[in-house]
Protein backbone atom coordinates (compact mmCIF):
# COMPACT_ATOMS: atom_id res chain seq x y z
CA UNK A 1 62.71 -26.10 338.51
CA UNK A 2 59.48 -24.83 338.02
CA UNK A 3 59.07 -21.53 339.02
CA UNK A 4 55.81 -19.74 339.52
CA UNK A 5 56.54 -17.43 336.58
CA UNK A 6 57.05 -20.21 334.32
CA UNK A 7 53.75 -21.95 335.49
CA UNK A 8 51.75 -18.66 334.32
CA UNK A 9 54.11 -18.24 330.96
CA UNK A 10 52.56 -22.05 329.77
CA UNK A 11 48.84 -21.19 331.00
CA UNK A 12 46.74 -20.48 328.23
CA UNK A 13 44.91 -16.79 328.20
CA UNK A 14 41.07 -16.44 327.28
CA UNK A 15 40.42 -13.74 324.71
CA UNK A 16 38.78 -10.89 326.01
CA UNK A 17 35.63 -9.79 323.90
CA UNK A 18 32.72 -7.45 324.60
CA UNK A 19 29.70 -8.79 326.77
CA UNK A 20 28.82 -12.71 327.13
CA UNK A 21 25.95 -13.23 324.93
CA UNK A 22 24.66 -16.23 327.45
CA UNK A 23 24.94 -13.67 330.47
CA UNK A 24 23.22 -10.64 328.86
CA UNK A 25 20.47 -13.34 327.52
CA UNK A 26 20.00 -14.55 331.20
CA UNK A 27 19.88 -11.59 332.72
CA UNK A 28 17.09 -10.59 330.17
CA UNK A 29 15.15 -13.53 330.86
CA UNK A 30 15.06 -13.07 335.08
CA UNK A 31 11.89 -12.08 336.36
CA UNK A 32 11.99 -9.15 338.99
CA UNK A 33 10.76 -10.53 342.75
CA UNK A 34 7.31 -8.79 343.93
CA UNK A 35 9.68 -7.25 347.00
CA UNK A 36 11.93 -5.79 344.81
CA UNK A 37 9.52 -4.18 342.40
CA UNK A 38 7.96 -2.15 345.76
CA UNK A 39 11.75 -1.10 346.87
CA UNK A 40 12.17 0.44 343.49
CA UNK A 41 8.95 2.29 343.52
CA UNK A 42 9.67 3.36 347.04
CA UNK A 43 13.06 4.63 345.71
CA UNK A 44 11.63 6.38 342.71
CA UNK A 45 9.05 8.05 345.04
CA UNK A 46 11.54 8.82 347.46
CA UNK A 47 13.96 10.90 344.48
CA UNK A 48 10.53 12.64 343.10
CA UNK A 49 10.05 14.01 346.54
CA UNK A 50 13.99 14.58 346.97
CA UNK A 51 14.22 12.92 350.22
CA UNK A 52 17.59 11.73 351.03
CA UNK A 53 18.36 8.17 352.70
CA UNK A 54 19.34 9.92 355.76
CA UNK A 55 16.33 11.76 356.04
CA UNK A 56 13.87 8.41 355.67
CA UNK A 57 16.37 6.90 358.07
CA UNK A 58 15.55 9.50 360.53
CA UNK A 59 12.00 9.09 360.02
CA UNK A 60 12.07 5.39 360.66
CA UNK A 61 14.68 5.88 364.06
CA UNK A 62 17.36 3.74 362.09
CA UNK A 63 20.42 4.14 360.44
CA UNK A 64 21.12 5.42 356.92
CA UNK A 65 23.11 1.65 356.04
CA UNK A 66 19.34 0.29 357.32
CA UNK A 67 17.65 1.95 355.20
CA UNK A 68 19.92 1.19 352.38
CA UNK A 69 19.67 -2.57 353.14
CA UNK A 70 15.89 -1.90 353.41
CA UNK A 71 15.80 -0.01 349.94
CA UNK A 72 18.32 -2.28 347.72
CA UNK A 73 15.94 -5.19 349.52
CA UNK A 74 19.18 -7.08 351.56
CA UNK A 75 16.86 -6.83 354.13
CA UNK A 76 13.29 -7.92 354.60
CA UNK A 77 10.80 -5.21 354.18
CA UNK A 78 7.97 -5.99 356.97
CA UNK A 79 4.37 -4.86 356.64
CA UNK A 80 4.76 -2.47 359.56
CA UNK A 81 8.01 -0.98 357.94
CA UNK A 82 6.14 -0.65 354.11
CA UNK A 83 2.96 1.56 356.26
CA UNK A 84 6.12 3.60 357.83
CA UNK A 85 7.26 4.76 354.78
CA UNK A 86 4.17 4.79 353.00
CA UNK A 87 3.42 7.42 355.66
CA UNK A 88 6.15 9.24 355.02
CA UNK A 89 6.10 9.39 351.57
CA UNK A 90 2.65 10.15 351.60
CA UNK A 91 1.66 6.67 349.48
CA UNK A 92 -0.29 4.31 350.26
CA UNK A 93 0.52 0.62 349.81
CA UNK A 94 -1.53 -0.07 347.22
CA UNK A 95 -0.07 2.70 345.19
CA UNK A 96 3.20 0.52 345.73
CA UNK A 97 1.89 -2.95 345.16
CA UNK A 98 -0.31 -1.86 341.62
CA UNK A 99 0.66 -3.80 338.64
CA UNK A 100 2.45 -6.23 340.24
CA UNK A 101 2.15 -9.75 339.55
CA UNK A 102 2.25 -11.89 342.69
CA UNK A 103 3.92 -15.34 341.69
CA UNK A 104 0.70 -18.21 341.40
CA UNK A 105 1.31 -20.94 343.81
CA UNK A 106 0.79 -24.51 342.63
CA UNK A 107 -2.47 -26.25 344.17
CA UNK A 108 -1.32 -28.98 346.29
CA UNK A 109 -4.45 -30.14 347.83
CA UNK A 110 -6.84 -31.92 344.76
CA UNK A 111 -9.94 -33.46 344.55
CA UNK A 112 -10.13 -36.75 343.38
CA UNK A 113 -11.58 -38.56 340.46
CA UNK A 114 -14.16 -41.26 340.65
């Protein structure tokens, strides 16, 4: 009878080396999302002032696992929300959104050739 410790003796083991060269080469090769670059400026300028997340949560009436969601970027971070902290930070959204290269949509609508 086949046991379940004789079905993981026979199973063949992987060897375990240092990072995968595909992953770290992948990972290298994503581009960062517009959103994401403006919750990691608002997170640097939030440390430089040494606000806590509680604090900003405070500020903004919500809870400190909001805020997080808001700051990692799990949840959507609304125009009225960005001028919120902006004001509280004492920022303004352009100083968040400089350098940052929107994504170029493709022209769907063409002109035609005669």
């Amino acid at each position: 009878m086949n046991t379940k410790k004789s079905i993981m003796k026979n199973k063949p083991r992987r060897k375990k080396t240092g990072a995968n060269p595909k992953t770290s080469e992948s990972m290298l090769t994503q581009a960062i999302s517009p959103t994401e670059m403006v919750t990691n400026k608002i997170r640097v300028l939030r440390r430089n002032r040494e606000y806590s997340q509680e604090y900003m949560a405070f500020m903004l009436h919500i809870s400190q696992n909001a805020y997080s969601r808001l700051e990692n970027g799990k949840t959507p971070l609304t125009i009225d929300r960005l001028c919120e902290i902006c004001g509280i930070l004492q920022a303004s959204p352009a100083e968040l959104m400089d350098k940052i290269e929107f994504p170029k949509t493709k022209n769907v609508w063409r002109r035609s050739s005669y």
